[in-house]
PDB file of N, CA and C in Angstrom:
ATOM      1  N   UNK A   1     134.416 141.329  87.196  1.00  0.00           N
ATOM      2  CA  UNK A   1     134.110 139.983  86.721  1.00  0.00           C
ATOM      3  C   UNK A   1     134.421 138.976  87.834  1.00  0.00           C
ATOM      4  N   UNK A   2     133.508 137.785  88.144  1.00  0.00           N
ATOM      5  CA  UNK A   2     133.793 136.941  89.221  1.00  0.00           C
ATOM      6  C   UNK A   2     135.474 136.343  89.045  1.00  0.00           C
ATOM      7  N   UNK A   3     135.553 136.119  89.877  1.00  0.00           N
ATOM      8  CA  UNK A   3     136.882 135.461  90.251  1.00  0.00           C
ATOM      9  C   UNK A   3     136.926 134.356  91.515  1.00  0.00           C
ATOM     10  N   UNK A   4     137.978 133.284  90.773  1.00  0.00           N
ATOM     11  CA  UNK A   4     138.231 132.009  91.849  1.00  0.00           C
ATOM     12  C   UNK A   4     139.651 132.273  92.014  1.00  0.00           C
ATOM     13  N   UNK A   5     139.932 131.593  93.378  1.00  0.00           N
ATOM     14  CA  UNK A   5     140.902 131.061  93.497  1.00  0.00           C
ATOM     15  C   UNK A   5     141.195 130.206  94.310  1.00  0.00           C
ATOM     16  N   UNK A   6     141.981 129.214  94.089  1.00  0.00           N
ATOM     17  CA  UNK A   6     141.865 127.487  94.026  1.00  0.00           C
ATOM     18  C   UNK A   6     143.079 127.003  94.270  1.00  0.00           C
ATOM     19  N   UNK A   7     143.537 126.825  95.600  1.00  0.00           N
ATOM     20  CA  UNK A   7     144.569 126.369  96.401  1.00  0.00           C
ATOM     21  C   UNK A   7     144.682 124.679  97.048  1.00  0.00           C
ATOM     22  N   UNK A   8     146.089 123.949  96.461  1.00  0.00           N
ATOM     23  CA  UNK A   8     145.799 122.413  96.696  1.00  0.00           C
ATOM     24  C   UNK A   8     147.334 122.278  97.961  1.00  0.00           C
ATOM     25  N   UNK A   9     147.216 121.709  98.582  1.00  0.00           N
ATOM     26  CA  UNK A   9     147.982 121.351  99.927  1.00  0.00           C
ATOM     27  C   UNK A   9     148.261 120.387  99.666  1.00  0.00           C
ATOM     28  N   UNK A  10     149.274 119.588  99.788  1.00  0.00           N
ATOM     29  CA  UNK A  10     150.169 118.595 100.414  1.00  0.00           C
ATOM     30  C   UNK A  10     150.900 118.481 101.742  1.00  0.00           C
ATOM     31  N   UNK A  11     150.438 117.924 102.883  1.00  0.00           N
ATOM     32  CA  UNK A  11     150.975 117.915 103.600  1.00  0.00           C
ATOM     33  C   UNK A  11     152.034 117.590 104.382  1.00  0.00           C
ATOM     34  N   UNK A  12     153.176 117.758 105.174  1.00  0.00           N
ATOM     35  CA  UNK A  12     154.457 117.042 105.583  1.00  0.00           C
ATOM     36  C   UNK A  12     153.896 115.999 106.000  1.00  0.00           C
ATOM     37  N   UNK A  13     155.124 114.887 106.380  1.00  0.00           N
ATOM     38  CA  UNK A  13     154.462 113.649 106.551  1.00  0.00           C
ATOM     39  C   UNK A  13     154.215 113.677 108.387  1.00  0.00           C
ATOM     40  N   UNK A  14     154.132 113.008 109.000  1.00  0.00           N
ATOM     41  CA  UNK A  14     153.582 113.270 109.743  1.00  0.00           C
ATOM     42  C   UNK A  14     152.743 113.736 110.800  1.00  0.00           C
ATOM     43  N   UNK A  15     151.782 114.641 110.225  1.00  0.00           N
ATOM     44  CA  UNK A  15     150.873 115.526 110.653  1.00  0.00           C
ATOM     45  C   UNK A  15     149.144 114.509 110.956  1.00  0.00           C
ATOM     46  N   UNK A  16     149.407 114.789 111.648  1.00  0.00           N
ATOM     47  CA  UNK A  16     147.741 113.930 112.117  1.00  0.00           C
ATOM     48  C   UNK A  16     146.554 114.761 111.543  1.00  0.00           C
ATOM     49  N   UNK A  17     145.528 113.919 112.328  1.00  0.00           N
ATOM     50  CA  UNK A  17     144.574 114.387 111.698  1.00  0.00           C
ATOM     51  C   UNK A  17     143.934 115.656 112.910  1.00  0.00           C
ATOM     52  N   UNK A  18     144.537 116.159 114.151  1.00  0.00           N
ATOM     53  CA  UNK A  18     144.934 117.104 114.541  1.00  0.00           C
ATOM     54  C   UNK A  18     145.128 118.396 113.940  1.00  0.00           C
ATOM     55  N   UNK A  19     146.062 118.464 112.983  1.00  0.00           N
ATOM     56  CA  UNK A  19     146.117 119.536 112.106  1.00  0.00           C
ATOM     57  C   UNK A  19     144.950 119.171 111.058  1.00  0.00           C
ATOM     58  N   UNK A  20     144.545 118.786 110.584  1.00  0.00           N
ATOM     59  CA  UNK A  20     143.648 118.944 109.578  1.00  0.00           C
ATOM     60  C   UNK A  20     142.406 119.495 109.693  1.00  0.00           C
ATOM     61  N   UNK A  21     142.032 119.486 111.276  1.00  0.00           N
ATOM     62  CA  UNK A  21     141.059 119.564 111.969  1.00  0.00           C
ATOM     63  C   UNK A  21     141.229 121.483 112.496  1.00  0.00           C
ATOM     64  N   UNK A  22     142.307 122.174 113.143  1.00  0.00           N
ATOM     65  CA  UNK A  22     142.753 123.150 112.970  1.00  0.00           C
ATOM     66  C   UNK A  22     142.704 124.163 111.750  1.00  0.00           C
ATOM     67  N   UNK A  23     142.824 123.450 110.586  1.00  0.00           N
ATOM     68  CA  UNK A  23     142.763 123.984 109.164  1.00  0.00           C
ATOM     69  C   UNK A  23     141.118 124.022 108.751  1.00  0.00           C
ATOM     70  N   UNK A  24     141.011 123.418 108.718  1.00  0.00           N
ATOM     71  CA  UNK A  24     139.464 123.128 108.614  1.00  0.00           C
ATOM     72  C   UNK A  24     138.423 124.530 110.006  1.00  0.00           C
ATOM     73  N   UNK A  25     138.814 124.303 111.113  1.00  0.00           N
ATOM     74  CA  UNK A  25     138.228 125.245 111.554  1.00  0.00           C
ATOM     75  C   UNK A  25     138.600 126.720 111.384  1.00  0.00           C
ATOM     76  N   UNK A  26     140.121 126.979 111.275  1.00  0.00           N
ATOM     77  CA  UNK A  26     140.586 127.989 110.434  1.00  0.00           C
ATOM     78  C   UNK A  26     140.187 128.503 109.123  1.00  0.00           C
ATOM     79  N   UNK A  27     139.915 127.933 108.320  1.00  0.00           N
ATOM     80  CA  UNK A  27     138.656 128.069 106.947  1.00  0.00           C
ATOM     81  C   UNK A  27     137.351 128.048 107.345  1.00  0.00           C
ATOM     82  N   UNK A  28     137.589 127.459 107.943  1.00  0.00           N
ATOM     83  CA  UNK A  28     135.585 127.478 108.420  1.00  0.00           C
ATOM     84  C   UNK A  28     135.491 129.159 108.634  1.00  0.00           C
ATOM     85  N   UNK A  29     136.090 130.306 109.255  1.00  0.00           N
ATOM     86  CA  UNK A  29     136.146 131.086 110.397  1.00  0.00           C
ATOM     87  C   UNK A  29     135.990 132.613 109.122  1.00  0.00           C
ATOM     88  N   UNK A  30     136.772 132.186 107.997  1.00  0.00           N
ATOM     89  CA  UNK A  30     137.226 132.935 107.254  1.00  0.00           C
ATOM     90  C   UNK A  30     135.871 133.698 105.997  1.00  0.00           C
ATOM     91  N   UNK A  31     134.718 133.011 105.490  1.00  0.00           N
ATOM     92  CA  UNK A  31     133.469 133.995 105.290  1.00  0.00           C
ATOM     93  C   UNK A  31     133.371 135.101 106.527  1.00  0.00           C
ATOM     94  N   UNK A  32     133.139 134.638 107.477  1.00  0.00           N
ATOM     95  CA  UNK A  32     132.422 135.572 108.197  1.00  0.00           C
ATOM     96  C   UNK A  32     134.036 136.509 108.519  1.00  0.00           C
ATOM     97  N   UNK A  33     135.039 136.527 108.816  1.00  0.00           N
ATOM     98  CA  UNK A  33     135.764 137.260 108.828  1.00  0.00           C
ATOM     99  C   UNK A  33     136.505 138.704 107.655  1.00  0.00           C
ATOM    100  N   UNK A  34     136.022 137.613 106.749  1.00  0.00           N
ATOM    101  CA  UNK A  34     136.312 138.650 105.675  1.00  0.00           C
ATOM    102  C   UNK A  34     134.950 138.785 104.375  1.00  0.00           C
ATOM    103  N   UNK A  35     134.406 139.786 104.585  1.00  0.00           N
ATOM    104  CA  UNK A  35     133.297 140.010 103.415  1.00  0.00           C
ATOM    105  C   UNK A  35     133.491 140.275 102.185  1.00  0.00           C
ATOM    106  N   UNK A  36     134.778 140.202 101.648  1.00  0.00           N
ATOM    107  CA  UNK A  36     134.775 139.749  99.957  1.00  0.00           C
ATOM    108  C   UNK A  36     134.298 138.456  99.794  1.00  0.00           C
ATOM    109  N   UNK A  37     134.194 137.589 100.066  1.00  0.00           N
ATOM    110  CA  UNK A  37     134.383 135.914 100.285  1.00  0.00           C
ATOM    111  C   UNK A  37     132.934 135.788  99.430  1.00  0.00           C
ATOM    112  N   UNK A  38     132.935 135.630  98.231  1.00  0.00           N
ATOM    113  CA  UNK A  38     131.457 135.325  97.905  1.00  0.00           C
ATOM    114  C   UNK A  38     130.961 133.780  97.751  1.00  0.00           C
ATOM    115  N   UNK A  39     131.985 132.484  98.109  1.00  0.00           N
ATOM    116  CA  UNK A  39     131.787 131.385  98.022  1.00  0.00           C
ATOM    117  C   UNK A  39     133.008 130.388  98.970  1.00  0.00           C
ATOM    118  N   UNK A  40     132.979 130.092  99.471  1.00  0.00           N
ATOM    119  CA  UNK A  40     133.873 129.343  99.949  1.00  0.00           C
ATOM    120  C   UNK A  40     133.667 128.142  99.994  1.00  0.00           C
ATOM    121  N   UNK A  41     134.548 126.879 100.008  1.00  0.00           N
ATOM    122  CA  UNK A  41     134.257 125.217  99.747  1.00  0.00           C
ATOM    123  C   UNK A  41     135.972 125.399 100.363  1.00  0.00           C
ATOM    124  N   UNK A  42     135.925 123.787 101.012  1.00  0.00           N
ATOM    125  CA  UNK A  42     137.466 123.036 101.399  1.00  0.00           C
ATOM    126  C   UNK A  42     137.116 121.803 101.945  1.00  0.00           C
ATOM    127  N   UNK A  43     138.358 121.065 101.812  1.00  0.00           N
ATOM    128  CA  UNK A  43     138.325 120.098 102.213  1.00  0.00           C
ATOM    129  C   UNK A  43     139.528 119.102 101.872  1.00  0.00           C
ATOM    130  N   UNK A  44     139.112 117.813 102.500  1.00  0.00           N
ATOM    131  CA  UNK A  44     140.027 116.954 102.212  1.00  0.00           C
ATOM    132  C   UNK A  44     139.917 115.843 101.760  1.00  0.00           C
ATOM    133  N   UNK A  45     140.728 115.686 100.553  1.00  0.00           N
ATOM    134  CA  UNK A  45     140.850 114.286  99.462  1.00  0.00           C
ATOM    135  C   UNK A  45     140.376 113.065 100.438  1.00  0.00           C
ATOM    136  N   UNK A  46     139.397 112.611  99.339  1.00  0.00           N
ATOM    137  CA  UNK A  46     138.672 110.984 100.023  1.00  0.00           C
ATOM    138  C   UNK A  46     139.265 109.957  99.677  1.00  0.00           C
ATOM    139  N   UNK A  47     140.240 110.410  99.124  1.00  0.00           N
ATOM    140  CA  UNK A  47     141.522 109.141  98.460  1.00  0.00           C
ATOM    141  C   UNK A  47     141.026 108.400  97.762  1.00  0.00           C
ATOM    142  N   UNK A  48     140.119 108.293  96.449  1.00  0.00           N
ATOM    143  CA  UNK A  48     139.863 107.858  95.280  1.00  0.00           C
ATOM    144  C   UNK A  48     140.652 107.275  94.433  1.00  0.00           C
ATOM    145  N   UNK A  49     141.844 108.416  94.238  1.00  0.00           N
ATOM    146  CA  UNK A  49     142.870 108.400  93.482  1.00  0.00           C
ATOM    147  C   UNK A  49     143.819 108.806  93.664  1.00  0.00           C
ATOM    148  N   UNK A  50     145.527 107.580  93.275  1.00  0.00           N
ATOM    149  CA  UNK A  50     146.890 108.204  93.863  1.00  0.00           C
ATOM    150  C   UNK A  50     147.417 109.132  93.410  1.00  0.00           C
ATOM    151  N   UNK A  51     148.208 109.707  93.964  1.00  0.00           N
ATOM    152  CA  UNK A  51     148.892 110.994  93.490  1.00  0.00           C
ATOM    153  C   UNK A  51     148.104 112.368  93.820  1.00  0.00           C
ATOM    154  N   UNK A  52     146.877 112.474  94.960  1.00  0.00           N
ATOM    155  CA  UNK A  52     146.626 113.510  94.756  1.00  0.00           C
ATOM    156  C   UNK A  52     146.477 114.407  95.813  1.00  0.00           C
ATOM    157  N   UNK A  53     146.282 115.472  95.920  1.00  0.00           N
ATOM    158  CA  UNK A  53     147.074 116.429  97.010  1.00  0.00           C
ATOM    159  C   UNK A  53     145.956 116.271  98.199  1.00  0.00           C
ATOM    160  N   UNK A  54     146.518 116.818  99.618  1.00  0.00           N
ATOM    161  CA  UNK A  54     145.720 116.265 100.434  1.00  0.00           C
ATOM    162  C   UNK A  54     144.260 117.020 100.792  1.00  0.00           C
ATOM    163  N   UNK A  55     144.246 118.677 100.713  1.00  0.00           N
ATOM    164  CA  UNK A  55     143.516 119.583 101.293  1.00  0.00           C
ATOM    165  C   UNK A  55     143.439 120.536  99.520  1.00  0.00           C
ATOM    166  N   UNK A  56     142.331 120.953  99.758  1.00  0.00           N
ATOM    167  CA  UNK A  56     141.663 122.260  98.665  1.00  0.00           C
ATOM    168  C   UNK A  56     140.895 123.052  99.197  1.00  0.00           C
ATOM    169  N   UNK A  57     140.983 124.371  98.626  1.00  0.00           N
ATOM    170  CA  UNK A  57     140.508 125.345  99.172  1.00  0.00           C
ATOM    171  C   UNK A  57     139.475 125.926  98.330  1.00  0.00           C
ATOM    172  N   UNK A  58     138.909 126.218  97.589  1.00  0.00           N
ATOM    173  CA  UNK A  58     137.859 127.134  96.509  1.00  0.00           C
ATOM    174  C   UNK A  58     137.524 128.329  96.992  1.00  0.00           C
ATOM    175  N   UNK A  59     137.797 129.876  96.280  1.00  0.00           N
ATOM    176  CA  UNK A  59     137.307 130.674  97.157  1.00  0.00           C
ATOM    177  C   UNK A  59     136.715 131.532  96.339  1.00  0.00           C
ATOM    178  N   UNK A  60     135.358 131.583  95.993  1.00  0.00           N
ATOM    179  CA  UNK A  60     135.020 132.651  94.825  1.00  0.00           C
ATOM    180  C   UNK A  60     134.697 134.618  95.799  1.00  0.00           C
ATOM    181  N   UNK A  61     135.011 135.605  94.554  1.00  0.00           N
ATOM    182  CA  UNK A  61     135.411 137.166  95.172  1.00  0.00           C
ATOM    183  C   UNK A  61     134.873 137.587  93.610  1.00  0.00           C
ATOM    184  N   UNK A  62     133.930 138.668  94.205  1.00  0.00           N
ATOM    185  CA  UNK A  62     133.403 139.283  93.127  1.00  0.00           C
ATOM    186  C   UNK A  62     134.283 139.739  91.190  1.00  0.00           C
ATOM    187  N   UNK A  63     135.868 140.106  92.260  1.00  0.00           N
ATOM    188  CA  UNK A  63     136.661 140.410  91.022  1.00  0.00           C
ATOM    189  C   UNK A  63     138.391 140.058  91.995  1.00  0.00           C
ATOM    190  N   UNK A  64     139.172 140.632  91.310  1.00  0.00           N
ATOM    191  CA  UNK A  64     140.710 139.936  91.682  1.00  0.00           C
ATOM    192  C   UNK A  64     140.496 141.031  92.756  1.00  0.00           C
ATOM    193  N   UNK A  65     140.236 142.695  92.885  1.00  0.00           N
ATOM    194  CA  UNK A  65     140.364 143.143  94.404  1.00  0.00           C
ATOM    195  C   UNK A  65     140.019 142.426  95.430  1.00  0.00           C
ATOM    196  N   UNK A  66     138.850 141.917  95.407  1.00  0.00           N
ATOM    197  CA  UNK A  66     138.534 141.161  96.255  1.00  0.00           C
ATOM    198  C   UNK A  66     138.946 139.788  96.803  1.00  0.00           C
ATOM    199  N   UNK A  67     140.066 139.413  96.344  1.00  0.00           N
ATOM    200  CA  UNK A  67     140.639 138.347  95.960  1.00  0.00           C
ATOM    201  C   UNK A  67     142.129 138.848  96.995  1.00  0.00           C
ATOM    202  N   UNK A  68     142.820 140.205  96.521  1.00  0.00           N
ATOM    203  CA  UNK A  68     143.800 141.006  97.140  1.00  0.00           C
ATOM    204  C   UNK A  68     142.943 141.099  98.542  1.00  0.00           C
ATOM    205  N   UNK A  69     142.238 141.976  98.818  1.00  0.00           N
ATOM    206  CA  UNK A  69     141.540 141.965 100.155  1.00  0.00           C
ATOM    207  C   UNK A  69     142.114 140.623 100.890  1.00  0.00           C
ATOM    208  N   UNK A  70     141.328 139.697 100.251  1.00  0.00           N
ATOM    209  CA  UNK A  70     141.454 138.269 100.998  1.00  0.00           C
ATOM    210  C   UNK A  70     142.792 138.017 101.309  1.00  0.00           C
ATOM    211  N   UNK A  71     143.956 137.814 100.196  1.00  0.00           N
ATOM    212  CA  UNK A  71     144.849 137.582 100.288  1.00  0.00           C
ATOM    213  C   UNK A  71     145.802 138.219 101.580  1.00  0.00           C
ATOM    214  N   UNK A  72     145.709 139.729 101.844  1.00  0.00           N
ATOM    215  CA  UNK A  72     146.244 140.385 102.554  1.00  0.00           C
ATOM    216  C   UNK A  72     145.209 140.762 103.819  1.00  0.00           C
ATOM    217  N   UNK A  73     144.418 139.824 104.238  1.00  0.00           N
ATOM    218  CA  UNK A  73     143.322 140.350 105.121  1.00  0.00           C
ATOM    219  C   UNK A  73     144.091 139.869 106.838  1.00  0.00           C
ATOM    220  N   UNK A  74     144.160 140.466 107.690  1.00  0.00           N
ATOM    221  CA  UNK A  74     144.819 140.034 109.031  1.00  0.00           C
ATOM    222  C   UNK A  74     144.636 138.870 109.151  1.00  0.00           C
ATOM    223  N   UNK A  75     143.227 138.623 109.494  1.00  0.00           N
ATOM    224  CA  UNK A  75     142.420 137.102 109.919  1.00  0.00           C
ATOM    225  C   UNK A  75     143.396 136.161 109.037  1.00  0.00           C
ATOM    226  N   UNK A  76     143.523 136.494 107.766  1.00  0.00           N
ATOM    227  CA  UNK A  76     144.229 135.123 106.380  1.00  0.00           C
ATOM    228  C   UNK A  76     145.341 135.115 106.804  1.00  0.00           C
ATOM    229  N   UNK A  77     146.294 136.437 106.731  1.00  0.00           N
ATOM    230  CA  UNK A  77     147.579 136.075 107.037  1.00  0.00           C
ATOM    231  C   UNK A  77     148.381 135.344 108.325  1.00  0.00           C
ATOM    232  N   UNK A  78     147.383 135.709 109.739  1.00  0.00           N
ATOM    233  CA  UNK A  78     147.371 135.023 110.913  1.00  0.00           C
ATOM    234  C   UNK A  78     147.083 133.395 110.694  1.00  0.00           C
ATOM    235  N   UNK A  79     146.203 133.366 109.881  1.00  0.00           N
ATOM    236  CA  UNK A  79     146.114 131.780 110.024  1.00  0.00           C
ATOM    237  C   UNK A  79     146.712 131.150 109.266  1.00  0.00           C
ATOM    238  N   UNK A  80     147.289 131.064 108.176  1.00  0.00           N
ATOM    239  CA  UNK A  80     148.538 130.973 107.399  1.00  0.00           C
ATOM    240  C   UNK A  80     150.021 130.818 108.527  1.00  0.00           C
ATOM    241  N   UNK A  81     150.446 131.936 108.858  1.00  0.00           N
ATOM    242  CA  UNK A  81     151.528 131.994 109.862  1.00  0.00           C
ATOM    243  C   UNK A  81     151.435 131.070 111.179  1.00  0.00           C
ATOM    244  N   UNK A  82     149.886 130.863 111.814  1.00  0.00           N
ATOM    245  CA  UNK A  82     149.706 130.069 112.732  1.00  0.00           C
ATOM    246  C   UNK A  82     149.396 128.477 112.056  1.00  0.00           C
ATOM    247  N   UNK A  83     148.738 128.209 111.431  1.00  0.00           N
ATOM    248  CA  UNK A  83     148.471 126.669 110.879  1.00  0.00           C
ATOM    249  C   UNK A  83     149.094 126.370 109.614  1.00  0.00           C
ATOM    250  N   UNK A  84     149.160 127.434 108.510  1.00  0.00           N
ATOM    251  CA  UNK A  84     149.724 126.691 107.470  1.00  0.00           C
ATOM    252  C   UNK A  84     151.132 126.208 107.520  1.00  0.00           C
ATOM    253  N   UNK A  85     152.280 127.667 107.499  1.00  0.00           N
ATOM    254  CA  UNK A  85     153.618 127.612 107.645  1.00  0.00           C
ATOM    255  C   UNK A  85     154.481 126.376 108.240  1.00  0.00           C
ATOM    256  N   UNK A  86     155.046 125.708 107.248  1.00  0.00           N
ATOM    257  CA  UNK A  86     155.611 124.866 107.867  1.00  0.00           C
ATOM    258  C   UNK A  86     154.929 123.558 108.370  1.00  0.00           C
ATOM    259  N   UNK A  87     153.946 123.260 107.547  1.00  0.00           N
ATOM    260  CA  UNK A  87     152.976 121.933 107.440  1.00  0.00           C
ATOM    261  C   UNK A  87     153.254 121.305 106.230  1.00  0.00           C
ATOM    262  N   UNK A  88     153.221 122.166 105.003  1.00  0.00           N
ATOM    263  CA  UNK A  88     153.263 122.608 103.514  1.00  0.00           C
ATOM    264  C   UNK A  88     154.068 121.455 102.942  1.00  0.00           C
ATOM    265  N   UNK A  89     154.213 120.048 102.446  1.00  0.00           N
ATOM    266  CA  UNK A  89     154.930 119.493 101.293  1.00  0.00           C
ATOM    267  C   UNK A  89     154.994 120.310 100.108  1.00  0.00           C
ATOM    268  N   UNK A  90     154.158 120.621  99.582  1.00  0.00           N
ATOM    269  CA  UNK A  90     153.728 121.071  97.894  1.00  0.00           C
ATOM    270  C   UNK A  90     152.610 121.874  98.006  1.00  0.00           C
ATOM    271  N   UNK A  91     152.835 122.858  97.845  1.00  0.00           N
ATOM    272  CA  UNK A  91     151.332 123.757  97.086  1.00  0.00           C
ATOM    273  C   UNK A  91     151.050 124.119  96.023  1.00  0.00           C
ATOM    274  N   UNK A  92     150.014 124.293  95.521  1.00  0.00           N
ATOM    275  CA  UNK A  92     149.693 124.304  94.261  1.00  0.00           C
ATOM    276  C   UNK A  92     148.170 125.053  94.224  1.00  0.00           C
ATOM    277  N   UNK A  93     148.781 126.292  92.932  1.00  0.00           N
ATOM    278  CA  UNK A  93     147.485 127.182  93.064  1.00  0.00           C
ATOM    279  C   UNK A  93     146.971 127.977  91.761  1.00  0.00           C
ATOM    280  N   UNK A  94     145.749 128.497  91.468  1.00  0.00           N
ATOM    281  CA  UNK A  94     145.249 128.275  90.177  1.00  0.00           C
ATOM    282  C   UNK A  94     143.867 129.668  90.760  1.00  0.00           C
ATOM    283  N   UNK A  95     144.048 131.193  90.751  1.00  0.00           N
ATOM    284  CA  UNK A  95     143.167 131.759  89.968  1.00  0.00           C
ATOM    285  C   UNK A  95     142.612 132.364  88.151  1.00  0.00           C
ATOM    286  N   UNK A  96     141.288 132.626  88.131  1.00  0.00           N
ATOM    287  CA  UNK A  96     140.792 132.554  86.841  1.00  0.00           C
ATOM    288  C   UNK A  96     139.971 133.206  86.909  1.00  0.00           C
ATOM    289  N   UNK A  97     138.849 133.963  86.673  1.00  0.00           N
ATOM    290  CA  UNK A  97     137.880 134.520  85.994  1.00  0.00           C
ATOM    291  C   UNK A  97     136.762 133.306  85.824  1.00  0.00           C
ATOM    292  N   UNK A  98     135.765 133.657  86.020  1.00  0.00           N
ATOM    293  CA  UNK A  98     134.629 132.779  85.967  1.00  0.00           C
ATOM    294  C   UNK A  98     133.287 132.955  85.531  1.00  0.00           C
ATOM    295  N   UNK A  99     133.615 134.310  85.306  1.00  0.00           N
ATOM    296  CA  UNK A  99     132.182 135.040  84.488  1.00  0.00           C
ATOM    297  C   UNK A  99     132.379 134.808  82.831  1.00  0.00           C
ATOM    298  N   UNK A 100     131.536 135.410  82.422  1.00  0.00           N
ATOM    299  CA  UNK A 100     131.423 135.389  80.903  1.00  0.00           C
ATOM    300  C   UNK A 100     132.779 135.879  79.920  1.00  0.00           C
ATOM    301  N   UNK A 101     133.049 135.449  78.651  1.00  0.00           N
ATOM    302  CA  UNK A 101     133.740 136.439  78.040  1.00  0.00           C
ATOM    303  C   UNK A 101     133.744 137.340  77.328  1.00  0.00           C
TER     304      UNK A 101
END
C-alpha cells in the first residue's frame, strides 16, 4: 500500500541561507540516488504564517519497505550526518498510508 513520509525542520538560529541551499541540493540528489522514491516535494516556508517550521520534506514509497530502504540508504544517511546534524531546532515527522482502505 502507498506510503508517505513527511518531515518538518526548524532550523538553529543562525544559519543562512547557505545552508538551505546545501539541503535543498542534498534532496534534490536523493530520487535519482535511491529508487524506492516514488514522489518527492521540499522546500521552504514562504512565511504566510507565524509559528511555522522552516523546511518540509514529502516523500511518497510504494509501501513502508520502501520507506526503510530510504531511511537506511548510504546516500540518506551521509547527507543527514553531513547537512542535517546539528542545524536541527525541532523536528517533526508524520508517516501514513495513502492508498485506499
Amino acid at each position: 500500500m502507498p506510503f508517505r513520509h513527511v518531515v518538518m525542520f526548524k532550523w538553529e538560529e543562525g544559519l543562512g541561507p547557505d545552508h538551505v541551499d546545501r539541503v535543498r541540493e542534498g534532496l534534490n540528489s536523493m530520487p535519482a540516488a535511491i529508487e524506492e522514491i516514488r514522489g518527492y516535494a521540499h522546500g521552504t516556508d514562504v512565511g504566510v504564517a507565524e509559528g511555522n517550521y522552516d523546511y518540509v520534506v514529502v516523500a511518497d514509497f510504494e509501501n513502508i519497505d520502501g520507506w526503510r530502504v530510504y531511511r537506511d540508504h548510504p546516500h540518506h544517511v551521509l547527507f543527514i550526518e553531513e547537512v542535517i546534524k546539528g542545524t536541527v531546532a525541532q523536528r517533526a515527522a508524520v508517516q501514513y498510508m495513502t492508498g485506499p482502505r
